[in-house]
N, C-alpha and C. Protein backbone atom coordinates (compact mmCIF):
# COMPACT_ATOMS: atom_id res chain seq x y z
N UNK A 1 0.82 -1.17 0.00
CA UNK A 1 0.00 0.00 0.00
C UNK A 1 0.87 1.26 0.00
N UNK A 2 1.80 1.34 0.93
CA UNK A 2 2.90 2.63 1.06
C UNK A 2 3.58 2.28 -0.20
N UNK A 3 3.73 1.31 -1.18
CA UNK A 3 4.57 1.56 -2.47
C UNK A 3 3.67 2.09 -3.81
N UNK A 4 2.65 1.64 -3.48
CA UNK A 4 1.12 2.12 -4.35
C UNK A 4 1.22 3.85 -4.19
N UNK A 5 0.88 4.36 -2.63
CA UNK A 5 1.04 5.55 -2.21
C UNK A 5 2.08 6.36 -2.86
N UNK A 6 3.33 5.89 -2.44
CA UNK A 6 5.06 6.41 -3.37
C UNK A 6 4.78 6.43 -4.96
N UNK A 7 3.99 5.75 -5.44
CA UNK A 7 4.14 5.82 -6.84
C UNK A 7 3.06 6.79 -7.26
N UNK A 8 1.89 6.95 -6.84
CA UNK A 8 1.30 8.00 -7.23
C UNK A 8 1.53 9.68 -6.43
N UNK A 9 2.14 9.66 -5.47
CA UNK A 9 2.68 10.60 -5.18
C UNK A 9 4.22 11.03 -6.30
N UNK A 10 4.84 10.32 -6.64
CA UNK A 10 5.99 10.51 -7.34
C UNK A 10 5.06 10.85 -8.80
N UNK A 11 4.41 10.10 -8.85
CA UNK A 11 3.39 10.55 -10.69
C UNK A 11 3.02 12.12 -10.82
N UNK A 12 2.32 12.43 -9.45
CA UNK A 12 1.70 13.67 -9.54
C UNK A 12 2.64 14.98 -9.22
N UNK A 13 4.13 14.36 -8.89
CA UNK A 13 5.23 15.48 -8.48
C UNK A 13 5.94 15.35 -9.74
N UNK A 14 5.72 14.52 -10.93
CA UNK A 14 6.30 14.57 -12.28
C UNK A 14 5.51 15.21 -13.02
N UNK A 15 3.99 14.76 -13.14
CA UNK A 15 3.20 16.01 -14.21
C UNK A 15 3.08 17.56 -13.85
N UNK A 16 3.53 17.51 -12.09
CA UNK A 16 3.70 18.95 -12.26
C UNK A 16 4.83 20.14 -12.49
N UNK A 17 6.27 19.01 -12.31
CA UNK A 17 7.12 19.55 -13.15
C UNK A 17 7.17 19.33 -14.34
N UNK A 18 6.73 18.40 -15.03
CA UNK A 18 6.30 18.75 -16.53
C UNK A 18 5.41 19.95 -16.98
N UNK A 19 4.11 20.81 -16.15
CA UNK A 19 3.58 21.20 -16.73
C UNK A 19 4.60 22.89 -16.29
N UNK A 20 5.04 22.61 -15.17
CA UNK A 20 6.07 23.70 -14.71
C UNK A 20 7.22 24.19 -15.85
N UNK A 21 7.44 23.28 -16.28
CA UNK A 21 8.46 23.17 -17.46
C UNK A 21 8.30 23.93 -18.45
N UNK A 22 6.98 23.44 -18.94
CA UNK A 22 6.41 23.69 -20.44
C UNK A 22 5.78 25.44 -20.05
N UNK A 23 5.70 25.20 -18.99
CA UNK A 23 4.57 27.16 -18.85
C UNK A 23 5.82 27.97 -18.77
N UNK A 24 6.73 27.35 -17.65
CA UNK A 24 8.11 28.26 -18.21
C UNK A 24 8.94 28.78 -19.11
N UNK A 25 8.56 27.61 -20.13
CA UNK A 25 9.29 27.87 -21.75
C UNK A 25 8.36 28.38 -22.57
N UNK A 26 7.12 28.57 -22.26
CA UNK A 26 6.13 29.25 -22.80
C UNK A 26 6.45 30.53 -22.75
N UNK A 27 6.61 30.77 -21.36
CA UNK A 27 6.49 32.48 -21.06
C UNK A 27 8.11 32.73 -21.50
N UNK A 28 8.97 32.35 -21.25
CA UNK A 28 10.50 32.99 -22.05
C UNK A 28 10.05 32.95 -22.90
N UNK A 29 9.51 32.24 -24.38
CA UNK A 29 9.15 32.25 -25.71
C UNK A 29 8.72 33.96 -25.56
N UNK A 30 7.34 34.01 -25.29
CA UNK A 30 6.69 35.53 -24.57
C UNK A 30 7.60 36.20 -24.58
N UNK A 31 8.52 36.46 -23.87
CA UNK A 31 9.47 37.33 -23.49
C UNK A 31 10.03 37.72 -24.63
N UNK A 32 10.86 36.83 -25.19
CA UNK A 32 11.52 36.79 -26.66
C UNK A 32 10.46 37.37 -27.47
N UNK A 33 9.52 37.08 -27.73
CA UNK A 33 8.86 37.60 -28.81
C UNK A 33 8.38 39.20 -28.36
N UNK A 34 8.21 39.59 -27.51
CA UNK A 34 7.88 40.80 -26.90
C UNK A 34 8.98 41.56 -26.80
N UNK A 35 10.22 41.62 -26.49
CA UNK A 35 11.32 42.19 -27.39
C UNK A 35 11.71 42.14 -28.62
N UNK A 36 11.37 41.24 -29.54
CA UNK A 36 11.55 41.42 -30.63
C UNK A 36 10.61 42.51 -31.16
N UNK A 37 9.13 42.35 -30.75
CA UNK A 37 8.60 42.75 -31.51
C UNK A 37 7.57 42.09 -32.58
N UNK A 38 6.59 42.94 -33.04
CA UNK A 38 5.80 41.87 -33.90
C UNK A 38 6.42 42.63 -35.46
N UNK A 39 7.51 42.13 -35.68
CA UNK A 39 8.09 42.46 -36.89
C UNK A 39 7.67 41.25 -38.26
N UNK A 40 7.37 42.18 -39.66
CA UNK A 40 7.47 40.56 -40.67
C UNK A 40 8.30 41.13 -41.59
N UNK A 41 9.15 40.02 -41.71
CA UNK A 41 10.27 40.25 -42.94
C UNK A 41 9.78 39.44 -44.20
N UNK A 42 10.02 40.33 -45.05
CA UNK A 42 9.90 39.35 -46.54
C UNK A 42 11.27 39.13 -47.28
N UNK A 43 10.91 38.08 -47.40
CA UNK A 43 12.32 37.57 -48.07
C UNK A 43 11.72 36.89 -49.74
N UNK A 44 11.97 37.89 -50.53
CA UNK A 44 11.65 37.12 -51.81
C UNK A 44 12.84 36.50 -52.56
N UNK A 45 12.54 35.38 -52.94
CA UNK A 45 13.63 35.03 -53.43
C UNK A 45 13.54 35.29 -55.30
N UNK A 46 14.91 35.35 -55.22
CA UNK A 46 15.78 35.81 -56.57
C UNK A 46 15.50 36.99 -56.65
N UNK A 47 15.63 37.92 -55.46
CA UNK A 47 15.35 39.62 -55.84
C UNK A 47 16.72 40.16 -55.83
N UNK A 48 16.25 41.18 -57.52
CA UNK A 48 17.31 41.64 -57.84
C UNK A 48 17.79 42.78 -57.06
N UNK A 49 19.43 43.11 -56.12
CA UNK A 49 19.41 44.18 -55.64
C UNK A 49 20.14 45.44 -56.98
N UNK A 50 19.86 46.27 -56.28
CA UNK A 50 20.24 47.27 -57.51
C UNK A 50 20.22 48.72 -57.00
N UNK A 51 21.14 49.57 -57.93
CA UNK A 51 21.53 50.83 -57.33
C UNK A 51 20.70 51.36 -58.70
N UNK A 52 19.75 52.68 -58.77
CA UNK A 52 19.57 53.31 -59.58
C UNK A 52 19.85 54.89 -59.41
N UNK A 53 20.04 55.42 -60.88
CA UNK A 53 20.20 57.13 -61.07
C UNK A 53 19.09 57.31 -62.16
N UNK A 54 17.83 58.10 -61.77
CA UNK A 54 16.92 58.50 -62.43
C UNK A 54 17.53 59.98 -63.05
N UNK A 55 17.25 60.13 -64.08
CA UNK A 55 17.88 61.67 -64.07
C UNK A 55 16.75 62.36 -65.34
N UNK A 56 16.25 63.24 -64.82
CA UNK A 56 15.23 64.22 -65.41
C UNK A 56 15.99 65.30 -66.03
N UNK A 57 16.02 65.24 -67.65
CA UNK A 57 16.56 65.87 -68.17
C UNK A 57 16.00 67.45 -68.47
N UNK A 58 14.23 67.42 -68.40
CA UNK A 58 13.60 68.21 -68.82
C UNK A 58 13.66 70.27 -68.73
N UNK A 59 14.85 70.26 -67.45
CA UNK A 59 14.73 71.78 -67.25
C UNK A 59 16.00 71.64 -66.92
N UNK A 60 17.11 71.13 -67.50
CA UNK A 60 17.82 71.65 -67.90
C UNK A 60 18.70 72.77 -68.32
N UNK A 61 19.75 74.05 -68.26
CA UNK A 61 19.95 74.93 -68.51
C UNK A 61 20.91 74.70 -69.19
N UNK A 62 21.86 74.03 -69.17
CA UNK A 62 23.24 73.79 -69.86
C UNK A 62 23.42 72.77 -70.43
N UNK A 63 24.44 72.99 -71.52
CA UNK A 63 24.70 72.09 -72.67
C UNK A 63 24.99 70.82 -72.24
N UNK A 64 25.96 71.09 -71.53
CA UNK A 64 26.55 69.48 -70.50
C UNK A 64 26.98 69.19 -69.26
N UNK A 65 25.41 69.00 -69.09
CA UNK A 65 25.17 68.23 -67.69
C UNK A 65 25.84 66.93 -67.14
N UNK A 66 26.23 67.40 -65.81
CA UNK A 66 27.15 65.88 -65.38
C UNK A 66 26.58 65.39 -64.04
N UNK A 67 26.50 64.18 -63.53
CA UNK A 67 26.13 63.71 -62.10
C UNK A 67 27.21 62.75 -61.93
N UNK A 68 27.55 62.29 -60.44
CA UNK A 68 28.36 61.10 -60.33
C UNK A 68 27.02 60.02 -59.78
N UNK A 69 27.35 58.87 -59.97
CA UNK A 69 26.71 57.58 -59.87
C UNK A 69 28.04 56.72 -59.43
N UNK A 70 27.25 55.80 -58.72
CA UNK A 70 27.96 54.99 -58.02
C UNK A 70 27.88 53.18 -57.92
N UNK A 71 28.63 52.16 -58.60
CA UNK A 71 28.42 50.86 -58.47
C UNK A 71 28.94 50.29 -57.29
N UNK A 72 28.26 49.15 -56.97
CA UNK A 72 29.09 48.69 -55.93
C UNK A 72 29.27 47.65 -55.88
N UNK A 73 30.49 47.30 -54.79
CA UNK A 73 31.29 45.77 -55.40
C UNK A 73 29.88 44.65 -55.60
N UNK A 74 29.96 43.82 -56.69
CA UNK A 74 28.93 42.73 -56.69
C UNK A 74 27.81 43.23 -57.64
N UNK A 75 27.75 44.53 -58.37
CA UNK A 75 26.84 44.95 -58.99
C UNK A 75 27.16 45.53 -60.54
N UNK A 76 27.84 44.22 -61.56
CA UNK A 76 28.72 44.31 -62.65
C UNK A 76 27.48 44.55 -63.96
N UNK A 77 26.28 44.52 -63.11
CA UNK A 77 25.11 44.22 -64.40
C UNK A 77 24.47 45.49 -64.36
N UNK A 78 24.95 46.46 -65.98
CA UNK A 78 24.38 47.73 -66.15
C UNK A 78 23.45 47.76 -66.79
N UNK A 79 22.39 48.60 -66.83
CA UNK A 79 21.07 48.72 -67.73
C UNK A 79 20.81 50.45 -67.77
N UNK A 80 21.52 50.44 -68.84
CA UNK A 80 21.00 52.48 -69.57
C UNK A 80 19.70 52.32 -70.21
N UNK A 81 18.78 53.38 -69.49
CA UNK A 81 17.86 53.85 -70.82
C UNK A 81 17.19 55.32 -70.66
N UNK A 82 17.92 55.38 -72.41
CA UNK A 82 17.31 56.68 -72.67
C UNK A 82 16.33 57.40 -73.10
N UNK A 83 15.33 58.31 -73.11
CA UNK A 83 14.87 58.74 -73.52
C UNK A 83 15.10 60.02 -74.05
N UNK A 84 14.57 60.48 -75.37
CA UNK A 84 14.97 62.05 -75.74
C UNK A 84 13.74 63.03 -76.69
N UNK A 85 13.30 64.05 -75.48
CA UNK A 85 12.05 64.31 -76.04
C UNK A 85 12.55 65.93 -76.52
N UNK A 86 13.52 66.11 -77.22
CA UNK A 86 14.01 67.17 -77.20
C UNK A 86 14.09 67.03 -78.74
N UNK A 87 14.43 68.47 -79.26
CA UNK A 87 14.28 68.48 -81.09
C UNK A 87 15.97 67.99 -81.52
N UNK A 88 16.93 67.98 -80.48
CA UNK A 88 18.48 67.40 -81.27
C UNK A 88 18.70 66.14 -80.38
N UNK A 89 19.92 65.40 -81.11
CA UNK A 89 20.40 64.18 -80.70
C UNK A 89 21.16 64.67 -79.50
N UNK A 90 21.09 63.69 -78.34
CA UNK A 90 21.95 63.86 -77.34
C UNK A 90 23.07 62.82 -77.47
N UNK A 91 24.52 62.88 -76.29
CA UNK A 91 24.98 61.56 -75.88
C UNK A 91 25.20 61.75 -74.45
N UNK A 92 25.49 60.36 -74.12
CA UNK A 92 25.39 59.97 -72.97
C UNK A 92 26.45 59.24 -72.31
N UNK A 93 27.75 59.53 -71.65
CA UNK A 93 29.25 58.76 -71.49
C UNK A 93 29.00 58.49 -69.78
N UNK A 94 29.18 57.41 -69.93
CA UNK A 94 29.07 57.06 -68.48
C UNK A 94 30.89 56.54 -68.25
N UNK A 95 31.84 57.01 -67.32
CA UNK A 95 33.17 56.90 -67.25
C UNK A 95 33.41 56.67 -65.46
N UNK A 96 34.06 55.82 -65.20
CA UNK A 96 34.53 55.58 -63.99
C UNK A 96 35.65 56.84 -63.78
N UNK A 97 35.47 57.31 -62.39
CA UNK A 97 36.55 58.45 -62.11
C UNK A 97 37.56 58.32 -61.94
N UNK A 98 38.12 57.11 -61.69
CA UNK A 98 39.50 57.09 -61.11
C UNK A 98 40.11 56.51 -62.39
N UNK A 99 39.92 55.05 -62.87
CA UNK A 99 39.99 54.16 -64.04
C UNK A 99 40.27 54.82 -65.47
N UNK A 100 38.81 55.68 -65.22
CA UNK A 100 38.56 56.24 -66.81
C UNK A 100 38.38 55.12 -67.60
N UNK A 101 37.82 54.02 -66.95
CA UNK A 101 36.91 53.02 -67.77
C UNK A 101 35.66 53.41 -68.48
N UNK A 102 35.43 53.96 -70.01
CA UNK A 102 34.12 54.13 -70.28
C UNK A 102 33.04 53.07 -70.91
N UNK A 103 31.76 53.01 -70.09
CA UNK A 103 30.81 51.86 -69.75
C UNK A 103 29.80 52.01 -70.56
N UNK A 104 29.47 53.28 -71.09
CA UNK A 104 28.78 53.64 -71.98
C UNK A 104 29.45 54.86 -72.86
N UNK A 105 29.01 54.81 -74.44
CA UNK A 105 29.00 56.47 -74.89
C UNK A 105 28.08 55.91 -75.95
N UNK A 106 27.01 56.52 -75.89
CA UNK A 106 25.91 56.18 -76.47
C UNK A 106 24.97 57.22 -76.97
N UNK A 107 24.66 57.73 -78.59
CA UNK A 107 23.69 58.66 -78.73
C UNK A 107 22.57 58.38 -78.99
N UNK A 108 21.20 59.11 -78.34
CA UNK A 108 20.28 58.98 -78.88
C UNK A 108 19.49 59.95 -79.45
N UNK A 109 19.09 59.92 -81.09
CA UNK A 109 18.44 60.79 -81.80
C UNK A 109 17.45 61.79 -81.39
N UNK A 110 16.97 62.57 -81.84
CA UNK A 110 16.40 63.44 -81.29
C UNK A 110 14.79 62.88 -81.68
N UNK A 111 13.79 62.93 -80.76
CA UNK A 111 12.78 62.42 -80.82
C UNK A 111 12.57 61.46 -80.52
N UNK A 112 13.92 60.28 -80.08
CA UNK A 112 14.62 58.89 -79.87
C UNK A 112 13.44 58.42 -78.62
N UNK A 113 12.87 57.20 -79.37
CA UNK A 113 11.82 56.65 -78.17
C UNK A 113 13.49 56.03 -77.60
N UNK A 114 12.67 55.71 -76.26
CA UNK A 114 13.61 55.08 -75.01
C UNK A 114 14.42 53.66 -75.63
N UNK A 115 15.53 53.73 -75.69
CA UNK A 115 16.23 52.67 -75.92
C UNK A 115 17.20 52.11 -74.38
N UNK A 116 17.53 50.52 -74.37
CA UNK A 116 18.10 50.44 -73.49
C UNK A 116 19.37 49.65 -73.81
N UNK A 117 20.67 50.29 -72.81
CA UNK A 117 21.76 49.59 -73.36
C UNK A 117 21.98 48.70 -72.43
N UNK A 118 22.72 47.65 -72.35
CA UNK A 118 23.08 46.41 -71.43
C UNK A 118 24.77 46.58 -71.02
N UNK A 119 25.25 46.46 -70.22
CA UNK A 119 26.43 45.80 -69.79
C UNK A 119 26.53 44.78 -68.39
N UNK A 120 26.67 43.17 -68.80
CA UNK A 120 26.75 42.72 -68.11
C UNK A 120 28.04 42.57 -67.16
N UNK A 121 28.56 43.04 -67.57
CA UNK A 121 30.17 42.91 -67.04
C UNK A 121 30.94 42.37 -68.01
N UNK A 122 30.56 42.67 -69.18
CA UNK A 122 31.38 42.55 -70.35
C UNK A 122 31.61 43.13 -71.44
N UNK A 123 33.20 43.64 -71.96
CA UNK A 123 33.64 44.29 -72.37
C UNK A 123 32.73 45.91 -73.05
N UNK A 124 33.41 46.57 -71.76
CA UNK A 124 34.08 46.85 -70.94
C UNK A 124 33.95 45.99 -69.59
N UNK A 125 34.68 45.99 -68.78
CA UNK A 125 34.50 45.62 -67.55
C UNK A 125 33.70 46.54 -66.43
N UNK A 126 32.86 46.20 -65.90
CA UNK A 126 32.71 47.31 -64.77
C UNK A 126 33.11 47.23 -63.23
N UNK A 127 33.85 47.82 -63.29
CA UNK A 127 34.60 48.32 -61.96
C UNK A 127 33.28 48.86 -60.93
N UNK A 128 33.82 48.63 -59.68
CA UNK A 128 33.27 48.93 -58.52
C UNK A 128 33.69 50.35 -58.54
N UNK A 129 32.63 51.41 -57.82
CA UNK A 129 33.57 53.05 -57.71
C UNK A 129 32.04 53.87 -58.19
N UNK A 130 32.82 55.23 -58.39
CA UNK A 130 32.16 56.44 -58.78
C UNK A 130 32.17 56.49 -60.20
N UNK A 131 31.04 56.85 -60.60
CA UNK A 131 31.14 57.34 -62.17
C UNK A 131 30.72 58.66 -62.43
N UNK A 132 31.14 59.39 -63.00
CA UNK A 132 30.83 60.85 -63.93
C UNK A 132 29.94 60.22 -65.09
N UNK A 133 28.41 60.56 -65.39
CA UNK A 133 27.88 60.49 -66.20
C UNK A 133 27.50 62.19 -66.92
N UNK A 134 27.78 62.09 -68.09
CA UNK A 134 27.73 63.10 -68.64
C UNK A 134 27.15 63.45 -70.03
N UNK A 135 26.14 64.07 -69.65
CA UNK A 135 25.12 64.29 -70.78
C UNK A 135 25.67 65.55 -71.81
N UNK A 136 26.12 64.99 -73.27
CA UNK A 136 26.49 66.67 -74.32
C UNK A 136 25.37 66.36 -75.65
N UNK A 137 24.62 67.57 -75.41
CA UNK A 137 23.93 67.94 -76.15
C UNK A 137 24.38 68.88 -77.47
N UNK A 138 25.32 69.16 -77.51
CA UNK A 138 25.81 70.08 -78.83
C UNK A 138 25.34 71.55 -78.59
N UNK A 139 24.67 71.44 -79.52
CA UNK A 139 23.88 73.24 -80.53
C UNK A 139 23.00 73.34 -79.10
N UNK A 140 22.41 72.11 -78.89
CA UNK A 140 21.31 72.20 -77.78
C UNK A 140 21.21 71.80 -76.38
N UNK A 141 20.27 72.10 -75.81
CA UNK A 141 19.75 71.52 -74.68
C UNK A 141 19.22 70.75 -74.24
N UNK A 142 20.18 69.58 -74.32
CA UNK A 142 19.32 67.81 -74.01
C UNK A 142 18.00 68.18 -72.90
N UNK A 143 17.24 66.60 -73.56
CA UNK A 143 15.88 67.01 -72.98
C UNK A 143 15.52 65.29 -72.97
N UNK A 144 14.72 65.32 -71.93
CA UNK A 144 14.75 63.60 -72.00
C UNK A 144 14.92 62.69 -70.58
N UNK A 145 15.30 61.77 -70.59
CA UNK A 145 15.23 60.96 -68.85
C UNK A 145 16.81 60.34 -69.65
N UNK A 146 17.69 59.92 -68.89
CA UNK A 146 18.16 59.21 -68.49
C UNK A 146 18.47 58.04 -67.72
N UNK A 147 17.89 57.21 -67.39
CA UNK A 147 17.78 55.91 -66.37
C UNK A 147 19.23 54.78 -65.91
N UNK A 148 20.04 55.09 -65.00
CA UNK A 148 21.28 54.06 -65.08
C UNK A 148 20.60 53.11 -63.66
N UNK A 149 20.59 51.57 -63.97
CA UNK A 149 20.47 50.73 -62.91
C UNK A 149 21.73 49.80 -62.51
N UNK A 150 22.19 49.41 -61.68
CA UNK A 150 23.54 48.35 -61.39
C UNK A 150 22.92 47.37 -60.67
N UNK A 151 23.06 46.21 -60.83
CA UNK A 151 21.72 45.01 -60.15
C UNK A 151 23.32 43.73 -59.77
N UNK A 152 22.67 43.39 -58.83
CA UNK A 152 23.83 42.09 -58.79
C UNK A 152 23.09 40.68 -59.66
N UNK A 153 22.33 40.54 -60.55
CA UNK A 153 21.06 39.89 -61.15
C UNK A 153 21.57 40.55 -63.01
N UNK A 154 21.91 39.62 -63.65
CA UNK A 154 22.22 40.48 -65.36
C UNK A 154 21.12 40.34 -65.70
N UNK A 155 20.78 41.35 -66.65
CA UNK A 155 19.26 41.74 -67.02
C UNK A 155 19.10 41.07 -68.09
C-alpha cells in the first residue's frame, strides 16, 4: 500500500514539473517575442538588388550636364535607358573616375523613343567606384530621362 502511495505521489510530483516546465518555456518564448517585436520580414527570393540614377533631363539649362553615380562591389550588371524628347540628338558617357573606364557612350536621336543599353560585365569591364555620367547635347539643350540601374542579377 505505502509503495502504491510512493508511486502515485511521485506521478503527480512529475506532471507537475512537466507542466512547470512547459509554462516556463512558454512564457521565455513571450518574453523573446515581446522584445523582438511583432516584426514581418519578406524575403523574396531571386530579388534583384540594384543601385539606380533616375535623371530628369527636362529643365535643364546647360549644354553638358554631369552627375556622379555609383556601383558597388557585386553589382557588374548595367542597364542604360534613354529617352529624348528634345528636337536634337543627345549623348550619354558614363566613365569611372579614377579608371577612366568608359561603360557607356551612347547617342540617342532626337525624338529617340527610349532605348536600353546592357552591360553585363562585359567588355568593358565594370569596376566597382564612382562614375561621372555626362550628358552633351551640342547646338542644344538635351531634354529627355536618363535611367542608369547596377543590379547584382544580369538583365
Amino acid at each position: 500500500m505505502t509503495n502504491k502511495f510512493m508511486r502515485i505521489i511521485g506521478a503527480g510530483a512529475l506532471s507537475i514539473s512537466l507542466i512547470t516546465g512547459v509554462a516556463s518555456a512558454v512564457s521565455a518564448n513571450d518574453n523573446t517575442a515581446s522584445k523582438e517585436g511583432d516584426k514581418v520580414i519578406n524575403i523574396t527570393p531571386f530579388a534583384i538588388q540594384q543601385s539606380v540614377l533616375n535623371w530628369d533631363l527636362t529643365n535643364n539649362t546647360v549644354a553638358d550636364p554631369h552627375t556622379s553615380w555609383t556601383v558597388q562591389i557585386g553589382y557588374p550588371n548595367i542597364n542604360m535607358y534613354l529617352k529624348n524628347t528634345g528636337s536634337n540628338s543627345f549623348r550619354v558617357e558614363v566613365k569611372h573616375n579614377t579608371k577612366g573606364t568608359v561603360i557607356f557612350n551612347e547617342t540617342i536621336a532626337a525624338d529617340g523613343i527610349g532605348r536600353n543599353y546592357i552591360n553585363n560585365d562585359s567588355n568593358p569591364l565594370v569596376p566597382s567606384g564612382t562614375y561621372t555620367v555626362t550628358v552633351y547635347g551640342g547646338t542644344a539643350v538635351p531634354k529627355g530621362t536618363v535611367v542608369l540601374k547596377a543590379s547584382d542579377t544580369p538583365w
